[in-house]
C-alpha atoms as a PDB file:
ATOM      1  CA  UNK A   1     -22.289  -5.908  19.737  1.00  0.00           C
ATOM      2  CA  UNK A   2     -19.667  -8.202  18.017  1.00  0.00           C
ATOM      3  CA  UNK A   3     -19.856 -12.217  19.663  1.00  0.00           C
ATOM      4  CA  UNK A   4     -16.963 -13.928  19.629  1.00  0.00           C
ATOM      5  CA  UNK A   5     -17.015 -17.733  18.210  1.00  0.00           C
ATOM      6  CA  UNK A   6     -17.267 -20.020  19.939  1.00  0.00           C
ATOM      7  CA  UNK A   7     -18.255 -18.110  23.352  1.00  0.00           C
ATOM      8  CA  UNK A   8     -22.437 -17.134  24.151  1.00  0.00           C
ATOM      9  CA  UNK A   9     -22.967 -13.884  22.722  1.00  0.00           C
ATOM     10  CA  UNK A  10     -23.445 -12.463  26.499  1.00  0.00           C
ATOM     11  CA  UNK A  11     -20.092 -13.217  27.298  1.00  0.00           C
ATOM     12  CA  UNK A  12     -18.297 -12.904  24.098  1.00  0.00           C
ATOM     13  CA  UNK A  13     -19.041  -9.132  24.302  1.00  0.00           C
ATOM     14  CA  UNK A  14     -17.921  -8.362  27.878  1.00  0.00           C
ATOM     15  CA  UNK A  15     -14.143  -8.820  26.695  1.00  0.00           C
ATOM     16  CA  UNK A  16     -11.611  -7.798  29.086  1.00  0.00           C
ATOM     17  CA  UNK A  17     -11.287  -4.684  27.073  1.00  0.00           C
ATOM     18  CA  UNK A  18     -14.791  -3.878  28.659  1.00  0.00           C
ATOM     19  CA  UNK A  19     -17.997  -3.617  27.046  1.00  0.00           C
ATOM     20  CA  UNK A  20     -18.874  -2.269  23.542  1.00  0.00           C
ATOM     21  CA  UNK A  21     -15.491  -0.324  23.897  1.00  0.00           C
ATOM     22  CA  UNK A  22     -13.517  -3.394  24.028  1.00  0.00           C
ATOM     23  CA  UNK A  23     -14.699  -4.083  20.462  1.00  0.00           C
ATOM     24  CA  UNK A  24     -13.763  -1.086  18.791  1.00  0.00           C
ATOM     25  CA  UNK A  25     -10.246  -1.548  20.801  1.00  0.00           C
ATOM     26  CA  UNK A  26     -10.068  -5.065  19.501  1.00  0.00           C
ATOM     27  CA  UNK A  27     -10.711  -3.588  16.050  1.00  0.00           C
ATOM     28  CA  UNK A  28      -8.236  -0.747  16.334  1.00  0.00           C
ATOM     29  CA  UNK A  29      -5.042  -3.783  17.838  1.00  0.00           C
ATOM     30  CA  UNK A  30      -6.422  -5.770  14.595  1.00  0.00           C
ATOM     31  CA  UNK A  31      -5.772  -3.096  12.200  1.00  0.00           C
ATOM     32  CA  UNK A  32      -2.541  -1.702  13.617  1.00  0.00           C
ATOM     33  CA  UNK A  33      -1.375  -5.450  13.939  1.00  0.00           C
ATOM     34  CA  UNK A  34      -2.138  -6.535   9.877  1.00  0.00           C
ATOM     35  CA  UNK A  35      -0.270  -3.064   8.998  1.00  0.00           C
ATOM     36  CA  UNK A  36       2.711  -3.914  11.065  1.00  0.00           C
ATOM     37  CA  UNK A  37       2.360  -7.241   9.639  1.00  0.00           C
ATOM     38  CA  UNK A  38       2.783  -5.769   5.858  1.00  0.00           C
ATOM     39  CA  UNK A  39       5.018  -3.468   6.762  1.00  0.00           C
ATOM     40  CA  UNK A  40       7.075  -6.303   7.678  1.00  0.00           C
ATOM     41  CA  UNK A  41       6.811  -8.240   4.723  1.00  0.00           C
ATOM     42  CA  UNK A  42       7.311  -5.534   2.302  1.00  0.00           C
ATOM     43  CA  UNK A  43      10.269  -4.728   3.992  1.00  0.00           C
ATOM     44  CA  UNK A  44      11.389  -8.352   3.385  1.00  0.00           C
ATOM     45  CA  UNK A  45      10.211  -8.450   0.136  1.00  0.00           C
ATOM     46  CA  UNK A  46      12.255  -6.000  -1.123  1.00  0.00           C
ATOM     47  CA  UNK A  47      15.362  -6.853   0.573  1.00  0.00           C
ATOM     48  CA  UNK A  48      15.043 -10.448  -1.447  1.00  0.00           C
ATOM     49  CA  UNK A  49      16.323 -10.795  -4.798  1.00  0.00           C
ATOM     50  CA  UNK A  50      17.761  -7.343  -5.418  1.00  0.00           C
ATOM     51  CA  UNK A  51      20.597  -6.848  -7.512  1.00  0.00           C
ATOM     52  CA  UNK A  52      23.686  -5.129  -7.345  1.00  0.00           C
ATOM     53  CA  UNK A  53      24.399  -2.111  -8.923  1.00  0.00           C
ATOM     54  CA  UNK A  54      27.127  -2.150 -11.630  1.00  0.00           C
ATOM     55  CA  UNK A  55      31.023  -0.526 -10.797  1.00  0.00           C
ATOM     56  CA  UNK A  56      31.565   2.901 -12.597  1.00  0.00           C
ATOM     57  CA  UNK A  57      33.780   2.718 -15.513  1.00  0.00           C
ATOM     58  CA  UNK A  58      37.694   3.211 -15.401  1.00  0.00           C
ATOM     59  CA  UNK A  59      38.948   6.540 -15.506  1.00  0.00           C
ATOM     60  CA  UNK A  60      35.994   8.309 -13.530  1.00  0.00           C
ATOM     61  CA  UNK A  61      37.895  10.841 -11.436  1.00  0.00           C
ATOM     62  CA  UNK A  62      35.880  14.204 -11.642  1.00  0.00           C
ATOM     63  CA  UNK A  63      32.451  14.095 -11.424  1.00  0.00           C
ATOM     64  CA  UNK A  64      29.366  17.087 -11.764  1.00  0.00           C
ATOM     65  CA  UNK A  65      25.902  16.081 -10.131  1.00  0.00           C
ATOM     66  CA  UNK A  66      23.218  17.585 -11.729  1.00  0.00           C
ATOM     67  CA  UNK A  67      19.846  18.547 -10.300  1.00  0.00           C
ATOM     68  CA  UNK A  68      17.588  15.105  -9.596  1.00  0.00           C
ATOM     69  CA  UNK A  69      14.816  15.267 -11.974  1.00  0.00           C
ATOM     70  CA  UNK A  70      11.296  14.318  -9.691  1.00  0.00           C
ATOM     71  CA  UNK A  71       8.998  11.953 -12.021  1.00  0.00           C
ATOM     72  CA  UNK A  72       6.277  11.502  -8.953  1.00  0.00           C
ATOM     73  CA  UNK A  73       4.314  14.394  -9.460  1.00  0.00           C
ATOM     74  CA  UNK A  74       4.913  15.463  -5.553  1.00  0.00           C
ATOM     75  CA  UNK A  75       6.735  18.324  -4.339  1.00  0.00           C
ATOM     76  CA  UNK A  76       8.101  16.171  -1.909  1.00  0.00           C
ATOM     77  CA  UNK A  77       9.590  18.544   0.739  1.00  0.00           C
ATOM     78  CA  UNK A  78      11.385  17.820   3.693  1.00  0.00           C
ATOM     79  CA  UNK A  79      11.562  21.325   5.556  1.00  0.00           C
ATOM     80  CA  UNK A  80       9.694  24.534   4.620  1.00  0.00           C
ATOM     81  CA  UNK A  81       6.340  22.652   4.532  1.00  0.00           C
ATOM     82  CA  UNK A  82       4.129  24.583   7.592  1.00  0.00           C
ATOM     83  CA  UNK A  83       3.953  27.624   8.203  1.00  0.00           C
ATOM     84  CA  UNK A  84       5.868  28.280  10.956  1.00  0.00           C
ATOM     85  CA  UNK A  85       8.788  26.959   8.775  1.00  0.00           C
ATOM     86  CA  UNK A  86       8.008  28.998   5.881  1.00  0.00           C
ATOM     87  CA  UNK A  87       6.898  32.559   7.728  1.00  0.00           C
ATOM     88  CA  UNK A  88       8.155  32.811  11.415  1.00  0.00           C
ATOM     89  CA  UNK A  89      11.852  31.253  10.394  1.00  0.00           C
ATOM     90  CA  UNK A  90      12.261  31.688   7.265  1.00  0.00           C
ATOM     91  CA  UNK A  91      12.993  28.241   6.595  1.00  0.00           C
ATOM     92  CA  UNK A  92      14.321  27.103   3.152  1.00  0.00           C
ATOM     93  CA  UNK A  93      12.363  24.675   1.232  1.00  0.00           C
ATOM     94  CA  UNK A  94      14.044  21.855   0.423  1.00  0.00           C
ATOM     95  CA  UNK A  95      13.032  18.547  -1.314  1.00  0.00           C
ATOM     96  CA  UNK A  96      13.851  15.114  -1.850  1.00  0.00           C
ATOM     97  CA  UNK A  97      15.179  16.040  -5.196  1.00  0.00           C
ATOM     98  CA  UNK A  98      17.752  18.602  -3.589  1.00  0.00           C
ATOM     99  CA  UNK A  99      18.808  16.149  -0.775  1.00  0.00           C
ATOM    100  CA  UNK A 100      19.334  13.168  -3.107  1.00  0.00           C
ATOM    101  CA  UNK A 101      21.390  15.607  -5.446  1.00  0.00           C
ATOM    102  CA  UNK A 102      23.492  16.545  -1.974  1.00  0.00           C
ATOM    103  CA  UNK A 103      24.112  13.085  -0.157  1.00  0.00           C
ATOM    104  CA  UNK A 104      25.319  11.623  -3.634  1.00  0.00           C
ATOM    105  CA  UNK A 105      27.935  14.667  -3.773  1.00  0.00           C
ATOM    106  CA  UNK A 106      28.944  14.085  -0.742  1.00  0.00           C
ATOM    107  CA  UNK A 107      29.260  10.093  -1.000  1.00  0.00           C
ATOM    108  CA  UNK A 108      31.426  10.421  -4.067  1.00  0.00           C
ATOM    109  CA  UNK A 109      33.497  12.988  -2.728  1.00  0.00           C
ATOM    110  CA  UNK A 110      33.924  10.568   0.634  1.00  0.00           C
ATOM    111  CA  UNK A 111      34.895   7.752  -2.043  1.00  0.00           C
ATOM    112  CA  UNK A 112      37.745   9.943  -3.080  1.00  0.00           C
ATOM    113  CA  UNK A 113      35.994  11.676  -6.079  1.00  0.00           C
ATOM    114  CA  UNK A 114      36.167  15.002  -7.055  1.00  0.00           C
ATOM    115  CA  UNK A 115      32.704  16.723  -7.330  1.00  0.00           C
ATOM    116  CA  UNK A 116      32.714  19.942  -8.740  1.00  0.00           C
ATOM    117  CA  UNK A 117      30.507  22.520  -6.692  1.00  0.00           C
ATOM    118  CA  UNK A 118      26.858  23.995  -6.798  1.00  0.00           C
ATOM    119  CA  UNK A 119      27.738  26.971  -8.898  1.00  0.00           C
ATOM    120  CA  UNK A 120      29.571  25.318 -11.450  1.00  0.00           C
ATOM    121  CA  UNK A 121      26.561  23.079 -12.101  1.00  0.00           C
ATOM    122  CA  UNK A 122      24.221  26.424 -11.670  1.00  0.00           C
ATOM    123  CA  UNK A 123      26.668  28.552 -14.504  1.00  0.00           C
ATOM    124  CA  UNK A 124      26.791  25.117 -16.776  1.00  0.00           C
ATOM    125  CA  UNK A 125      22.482  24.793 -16.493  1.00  0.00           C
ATOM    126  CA  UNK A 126      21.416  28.092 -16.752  1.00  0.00           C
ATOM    127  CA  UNK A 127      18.299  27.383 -15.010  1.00  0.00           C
ATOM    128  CA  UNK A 128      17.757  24.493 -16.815  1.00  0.00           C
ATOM    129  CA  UNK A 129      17.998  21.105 -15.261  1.00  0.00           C
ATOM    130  CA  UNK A 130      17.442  18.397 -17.281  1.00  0.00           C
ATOM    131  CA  UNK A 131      14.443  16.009 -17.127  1.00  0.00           C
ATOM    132  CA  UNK A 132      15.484  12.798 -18.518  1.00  0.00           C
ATOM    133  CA  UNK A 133      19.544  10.917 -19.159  1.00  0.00           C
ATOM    134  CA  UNK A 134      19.372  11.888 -22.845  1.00  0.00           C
ATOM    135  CA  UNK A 135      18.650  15.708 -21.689  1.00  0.00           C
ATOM    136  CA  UNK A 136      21.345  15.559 -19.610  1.00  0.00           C
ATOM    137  CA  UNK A 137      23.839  14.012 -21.844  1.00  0.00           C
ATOM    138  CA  UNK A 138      23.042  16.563 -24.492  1.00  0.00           C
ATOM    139  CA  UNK A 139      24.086  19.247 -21.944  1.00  0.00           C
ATOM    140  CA  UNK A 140      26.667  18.109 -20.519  1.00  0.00           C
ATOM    141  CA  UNK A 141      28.076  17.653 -23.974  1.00  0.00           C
ATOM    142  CA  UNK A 142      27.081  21.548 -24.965  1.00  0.00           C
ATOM    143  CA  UNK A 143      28.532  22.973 -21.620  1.00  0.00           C
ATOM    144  CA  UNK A 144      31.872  21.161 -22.156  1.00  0.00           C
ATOM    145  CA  UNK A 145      31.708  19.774 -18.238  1.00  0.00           C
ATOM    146  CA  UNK A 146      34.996  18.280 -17.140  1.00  0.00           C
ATOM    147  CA  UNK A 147      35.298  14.521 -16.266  1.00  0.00           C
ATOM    148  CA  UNK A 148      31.825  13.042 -16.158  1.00  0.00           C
ATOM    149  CA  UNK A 149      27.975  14.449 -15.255  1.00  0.00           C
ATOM    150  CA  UNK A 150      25.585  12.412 -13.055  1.00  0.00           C
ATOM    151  CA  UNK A 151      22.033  12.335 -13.604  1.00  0.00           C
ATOM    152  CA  UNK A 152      19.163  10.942 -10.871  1.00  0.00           C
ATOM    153  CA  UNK A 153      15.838  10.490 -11.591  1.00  0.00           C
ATOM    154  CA  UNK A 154      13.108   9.635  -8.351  1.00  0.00           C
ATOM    155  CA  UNK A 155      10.420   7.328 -10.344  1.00  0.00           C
ATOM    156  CA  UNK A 156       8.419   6.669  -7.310  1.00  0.00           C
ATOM    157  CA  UNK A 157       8.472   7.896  -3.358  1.00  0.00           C
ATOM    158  CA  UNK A 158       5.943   7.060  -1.594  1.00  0.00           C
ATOM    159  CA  UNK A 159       5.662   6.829   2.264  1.00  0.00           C
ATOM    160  CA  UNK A 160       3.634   4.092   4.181  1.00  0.00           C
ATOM    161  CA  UNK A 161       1.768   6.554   6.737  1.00  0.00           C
ATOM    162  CA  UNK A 162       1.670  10.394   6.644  1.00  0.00           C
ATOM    163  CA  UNK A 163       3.097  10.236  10.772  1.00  0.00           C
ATOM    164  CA  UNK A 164       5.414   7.518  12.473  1.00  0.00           C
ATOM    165  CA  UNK A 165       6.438   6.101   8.898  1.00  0.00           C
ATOM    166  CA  UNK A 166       7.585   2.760   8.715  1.00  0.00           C
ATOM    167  CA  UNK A 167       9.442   2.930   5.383  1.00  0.00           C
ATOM    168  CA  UNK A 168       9.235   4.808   1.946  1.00  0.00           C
ATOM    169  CA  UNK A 169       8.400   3.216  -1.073  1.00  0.00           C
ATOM    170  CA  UNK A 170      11.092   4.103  -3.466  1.00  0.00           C
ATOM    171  CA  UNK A 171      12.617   3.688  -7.249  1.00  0.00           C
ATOM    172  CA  UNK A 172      15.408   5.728  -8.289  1.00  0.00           C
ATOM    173  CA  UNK A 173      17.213   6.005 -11.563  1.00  0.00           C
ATOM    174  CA  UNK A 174      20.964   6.920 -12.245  1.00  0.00           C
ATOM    175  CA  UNK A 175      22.853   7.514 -15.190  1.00  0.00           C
ATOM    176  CA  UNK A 176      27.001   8.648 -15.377  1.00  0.00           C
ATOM    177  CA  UNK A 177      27.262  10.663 -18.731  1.00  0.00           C
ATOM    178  CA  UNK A 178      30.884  11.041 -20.207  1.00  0.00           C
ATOM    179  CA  UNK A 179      30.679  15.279 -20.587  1.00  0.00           C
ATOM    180  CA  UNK A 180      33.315  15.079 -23.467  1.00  0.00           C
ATOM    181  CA  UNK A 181      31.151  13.246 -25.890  1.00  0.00           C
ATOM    182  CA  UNK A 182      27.358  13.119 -24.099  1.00  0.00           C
ATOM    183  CA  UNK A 183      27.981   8.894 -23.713  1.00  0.00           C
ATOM    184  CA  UNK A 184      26.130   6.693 -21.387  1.00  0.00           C
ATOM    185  CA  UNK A 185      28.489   5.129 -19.506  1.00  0.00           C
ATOM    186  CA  UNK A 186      26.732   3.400 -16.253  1.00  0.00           C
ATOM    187  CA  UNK A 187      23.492   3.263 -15.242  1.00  0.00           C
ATOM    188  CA  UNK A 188      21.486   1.828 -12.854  1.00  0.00           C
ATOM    189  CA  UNK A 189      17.434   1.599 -12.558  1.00  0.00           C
ATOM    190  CA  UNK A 190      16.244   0.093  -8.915  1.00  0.00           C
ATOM    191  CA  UNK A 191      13.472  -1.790  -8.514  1.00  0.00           C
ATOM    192  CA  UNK A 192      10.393  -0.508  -6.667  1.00  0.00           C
ATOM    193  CA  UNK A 193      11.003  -1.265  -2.744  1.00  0.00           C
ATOM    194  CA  UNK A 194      10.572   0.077   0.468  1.00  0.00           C
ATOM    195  CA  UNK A 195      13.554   1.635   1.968  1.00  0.00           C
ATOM    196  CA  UNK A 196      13.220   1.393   6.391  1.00  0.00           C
ATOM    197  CA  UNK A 197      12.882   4.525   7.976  1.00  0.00           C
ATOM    198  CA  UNK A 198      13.165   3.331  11.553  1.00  0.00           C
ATOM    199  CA  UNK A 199      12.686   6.233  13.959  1.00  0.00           C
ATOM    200  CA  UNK A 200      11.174   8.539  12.007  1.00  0.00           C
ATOM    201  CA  UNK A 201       8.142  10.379  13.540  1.00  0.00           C
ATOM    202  CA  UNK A 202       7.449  12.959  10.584  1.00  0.00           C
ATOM    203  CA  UNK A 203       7.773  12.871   6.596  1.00  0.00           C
ATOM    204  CA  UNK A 204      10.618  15.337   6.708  1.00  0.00           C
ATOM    205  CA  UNK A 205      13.030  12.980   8.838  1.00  0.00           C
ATOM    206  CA  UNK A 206      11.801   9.431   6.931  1.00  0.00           C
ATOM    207  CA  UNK A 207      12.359  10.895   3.628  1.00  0.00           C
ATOM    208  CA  UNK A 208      16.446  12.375   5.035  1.00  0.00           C
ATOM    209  CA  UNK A 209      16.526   8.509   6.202  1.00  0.00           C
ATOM    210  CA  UNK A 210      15.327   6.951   2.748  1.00  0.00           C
ATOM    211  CA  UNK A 211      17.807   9.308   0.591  1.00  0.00           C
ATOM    212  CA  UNK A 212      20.586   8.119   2.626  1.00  0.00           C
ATOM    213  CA  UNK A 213      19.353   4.279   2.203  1.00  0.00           C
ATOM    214  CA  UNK A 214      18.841   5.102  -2.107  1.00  0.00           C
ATOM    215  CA  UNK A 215      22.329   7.072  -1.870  1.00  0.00           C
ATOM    216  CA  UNK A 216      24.217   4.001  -0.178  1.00  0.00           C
ATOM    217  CA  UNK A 217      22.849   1.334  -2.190  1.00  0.00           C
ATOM    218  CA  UNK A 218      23.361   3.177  -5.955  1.00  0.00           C
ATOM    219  CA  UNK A 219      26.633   3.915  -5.144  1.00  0.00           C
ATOM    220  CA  UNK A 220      27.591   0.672  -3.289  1.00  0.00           C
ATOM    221  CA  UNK A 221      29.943  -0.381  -5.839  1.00  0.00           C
ATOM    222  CA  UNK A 222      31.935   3.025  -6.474  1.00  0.00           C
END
């Protein structure tokens, strides 16, 4: 039995919850009340002191996003995961990599940049995506890419709860790479912080809602 203080032990455990139940129900509100609680602050905490990304350059008009490079070790998939997905529809895997690559094609292109398509970035690659800025400089350079090549990087993406996710904790890199001379010419490293995923009931739709959040605030100033 677990007493209450400051109440006799025979009353502290008949709690209006009822009985020994009532304890492990206490224990259960307790538990989902400090994780709301840090979910709460680490939401706030990364909201403070966060800075702005830099603007792009002058002169960026046509730009090729490469393939995100994933540093977290995960697969990090946000359809094609059960088996249902995978055998009975046929359903295409695709990851947080391949979404993040996607939404910051299609931001640019609603900014009024040109982004050149999927198959000119799968002729220029050959299969091989590059796994760090200086990798992707080097062939962007070699391929002779028009205008400029964008490289992304996901350090870290990691979700609060594996159901009913409250927010991801995210870092994501960016580079813009001149393609006429392999230059660095913006960047952009965030911080680690959780990106709100409100509404989301699996991993699948919380990690759609987090790329969209990393997408927005990258680009902000483009």
């Amino acid at each position: 039995m677990t007493a209450i203080v400051g109440l006799p032990a025979d009353r502290a455990t008949m709690s209006t919850l009822g009985g020994r139940g009532g304890g492990a129900m206490i224990s259960i509100v307790g538990i989902r009340g400090v994780a709301a609680l840090l979910s709460l602050l680490a939401i706030a905490a990364g909201c403070i002191h966060r800075p702005t990304a830099p603007a792009p350059p002058q002169g960026v008009h046509v730009v090729t996003v490469l393939p995100a490079a994933n540093r977290t070790g995960d697969p990090l998939l946000i359809t094609g995961t059960s088996l249902l997905e995978r055998y009975a529809f046929r359903t295409e895997r695709v990851t947080v990599a391949d979404a993040l690559a996607q939404e910051a094609a299609s931001f640019l292109r609603a900014r009024g940049y040109r982004v050149n398509e999927p198959s000119t970035v799968e002729g220029t690659l050959r299969e091989h995506a590059p796994d760090s800025a200086e990798d992707a400089a080097r062939l962007a350079s070699k391929a002779g890419l028009e205008g400029f090549a964008l490289y992304l990087e996901i350090r870290r993406w990691e979700p609060d709860a594996g159901t009913h996710p409250a927010f991801v904790i995210v870092a994501v890199s960016a580079a813009l790479i001149d393609a006429a001379n392999g230059r660095e010419v913006w960047s952009v490293r965030q911080p680690v912080h959780p990106a709100p995923t409100p509404g989301a009931v699996t991993l699948g739709a919380a990690y759609g809602i987090a790329v969209q959040s990393v997408v927005a605030d990258v680009f902000a100033s483009w």
